[in-house]
Protein backbone atom coordinates (compact mmCIF):
# COMPACT_ATOMS: atom_id res chain seq x y z
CA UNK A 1 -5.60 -3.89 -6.84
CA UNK A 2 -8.98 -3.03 -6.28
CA UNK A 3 -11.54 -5.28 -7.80
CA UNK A 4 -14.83 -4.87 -10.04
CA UNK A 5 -17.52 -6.86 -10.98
CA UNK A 6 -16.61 -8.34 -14.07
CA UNK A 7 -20.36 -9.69 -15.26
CA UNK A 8 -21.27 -8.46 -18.62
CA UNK A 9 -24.89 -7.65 -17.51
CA UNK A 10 -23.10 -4.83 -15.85
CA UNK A 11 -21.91 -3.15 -18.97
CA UNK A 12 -23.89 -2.26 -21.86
CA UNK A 13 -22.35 -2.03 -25.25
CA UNK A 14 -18.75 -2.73 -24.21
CA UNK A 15 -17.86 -3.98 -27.38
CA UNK A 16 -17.49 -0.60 -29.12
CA UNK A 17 -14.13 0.07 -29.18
CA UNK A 18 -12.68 3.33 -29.53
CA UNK A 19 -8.92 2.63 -29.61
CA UNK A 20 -6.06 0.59 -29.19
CA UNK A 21 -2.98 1.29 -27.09
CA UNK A 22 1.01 -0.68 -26.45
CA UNK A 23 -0.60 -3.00 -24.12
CA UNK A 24 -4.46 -3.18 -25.31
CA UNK A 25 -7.91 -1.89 -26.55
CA UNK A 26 -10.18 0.87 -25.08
CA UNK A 27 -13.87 -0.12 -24.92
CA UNK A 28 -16.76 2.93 -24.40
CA UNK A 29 -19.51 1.43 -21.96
CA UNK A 30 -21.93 2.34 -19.68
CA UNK A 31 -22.57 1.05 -16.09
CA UNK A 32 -26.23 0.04 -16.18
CA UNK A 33 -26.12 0.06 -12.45
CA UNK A 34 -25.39 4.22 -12.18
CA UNK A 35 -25.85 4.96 -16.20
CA UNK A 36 -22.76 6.30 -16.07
CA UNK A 37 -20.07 6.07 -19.07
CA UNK A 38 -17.06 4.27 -18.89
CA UNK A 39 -14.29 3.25 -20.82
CA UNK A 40 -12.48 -0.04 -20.32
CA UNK A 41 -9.36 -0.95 -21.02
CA UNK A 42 -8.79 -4.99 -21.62
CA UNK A 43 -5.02 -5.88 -21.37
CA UNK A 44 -4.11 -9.28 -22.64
CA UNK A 45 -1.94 -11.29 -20.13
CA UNK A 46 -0.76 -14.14 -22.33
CA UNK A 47 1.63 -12.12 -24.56
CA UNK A 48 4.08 -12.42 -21.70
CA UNK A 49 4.31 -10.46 -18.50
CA UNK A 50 6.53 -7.51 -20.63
CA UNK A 51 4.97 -4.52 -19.05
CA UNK A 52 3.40 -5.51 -16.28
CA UNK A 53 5.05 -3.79 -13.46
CA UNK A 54 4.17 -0.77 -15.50
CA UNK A 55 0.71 -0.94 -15.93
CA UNK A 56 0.27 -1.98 -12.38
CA UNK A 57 2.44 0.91 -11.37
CA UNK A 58 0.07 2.83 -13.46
CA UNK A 59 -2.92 1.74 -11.76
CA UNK A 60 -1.20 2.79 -8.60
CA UNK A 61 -1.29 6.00 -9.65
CA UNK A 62 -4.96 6.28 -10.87
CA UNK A 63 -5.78 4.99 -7.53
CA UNK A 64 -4.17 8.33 -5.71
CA UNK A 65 -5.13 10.42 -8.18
CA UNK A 66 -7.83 13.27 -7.45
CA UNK A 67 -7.79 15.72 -10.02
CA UNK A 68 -10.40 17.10 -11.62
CA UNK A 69 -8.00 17.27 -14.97
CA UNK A 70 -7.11 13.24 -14.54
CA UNK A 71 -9.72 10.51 -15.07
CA UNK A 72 -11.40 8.58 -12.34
CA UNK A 73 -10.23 5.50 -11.72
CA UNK A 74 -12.78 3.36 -10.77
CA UNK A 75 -11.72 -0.18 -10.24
CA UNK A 76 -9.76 -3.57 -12.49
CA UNK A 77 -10.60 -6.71 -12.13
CA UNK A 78 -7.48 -9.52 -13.54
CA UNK A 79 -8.93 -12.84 -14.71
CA UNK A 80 -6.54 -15.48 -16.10
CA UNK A 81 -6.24 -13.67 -19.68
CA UNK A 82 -7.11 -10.09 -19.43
CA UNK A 83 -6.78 -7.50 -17.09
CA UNK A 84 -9.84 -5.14 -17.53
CA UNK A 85 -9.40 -1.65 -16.01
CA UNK A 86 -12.17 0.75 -15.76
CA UNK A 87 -12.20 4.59 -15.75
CA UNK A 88 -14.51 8.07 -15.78
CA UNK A 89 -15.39 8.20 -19.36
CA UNK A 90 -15.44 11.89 -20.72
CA UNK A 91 -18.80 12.91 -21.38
CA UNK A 92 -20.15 14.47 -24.76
């Protein structure tokens, strides 16, 4: 799994979120860093490890993935309670 940064300095408004999915919410952010839009999904990892071999199979994936049609992926960090996976954002 690669890693990110995970220092809130590095995002800017990463508390908006913009939707909730089966294994956790979707957070719009930019990168100050490149200015660049991102979304962020944080996965809680203390409601059991249901899933897990899924979403890391899924990350997997993002991580081969270069089409224009997909989104980026462009790293995850895990700490002990969330797994925080960040991708391309679309754009306006």
């Amino acid at each position: 799994m690669t890693k990110i940064h995970k220092d809130e300095e590095i995002w800017k408004n990463a508390d908006l979120e913009k939707g909730k999915g089966s294994y956790g919410a979707v957070y719009k952010a930019r990168d100050i860093r490149t200015s660049k839009l991102v979304a962020i999904q944080v996965i809680s990892l203390t409601e059991g490890e249901e899933g897990y071999e899924e979403i890391r199979g899924e990350i997997e994936m993002l991580q081969q993935c270069s089409n224009p049609n997909v989104v980026r992926y462009l790293g995850s960090y895990q700490g002990e309670e969330y797994l925080w996976i960040v991708i391309g954002a679309r754009q306006p």
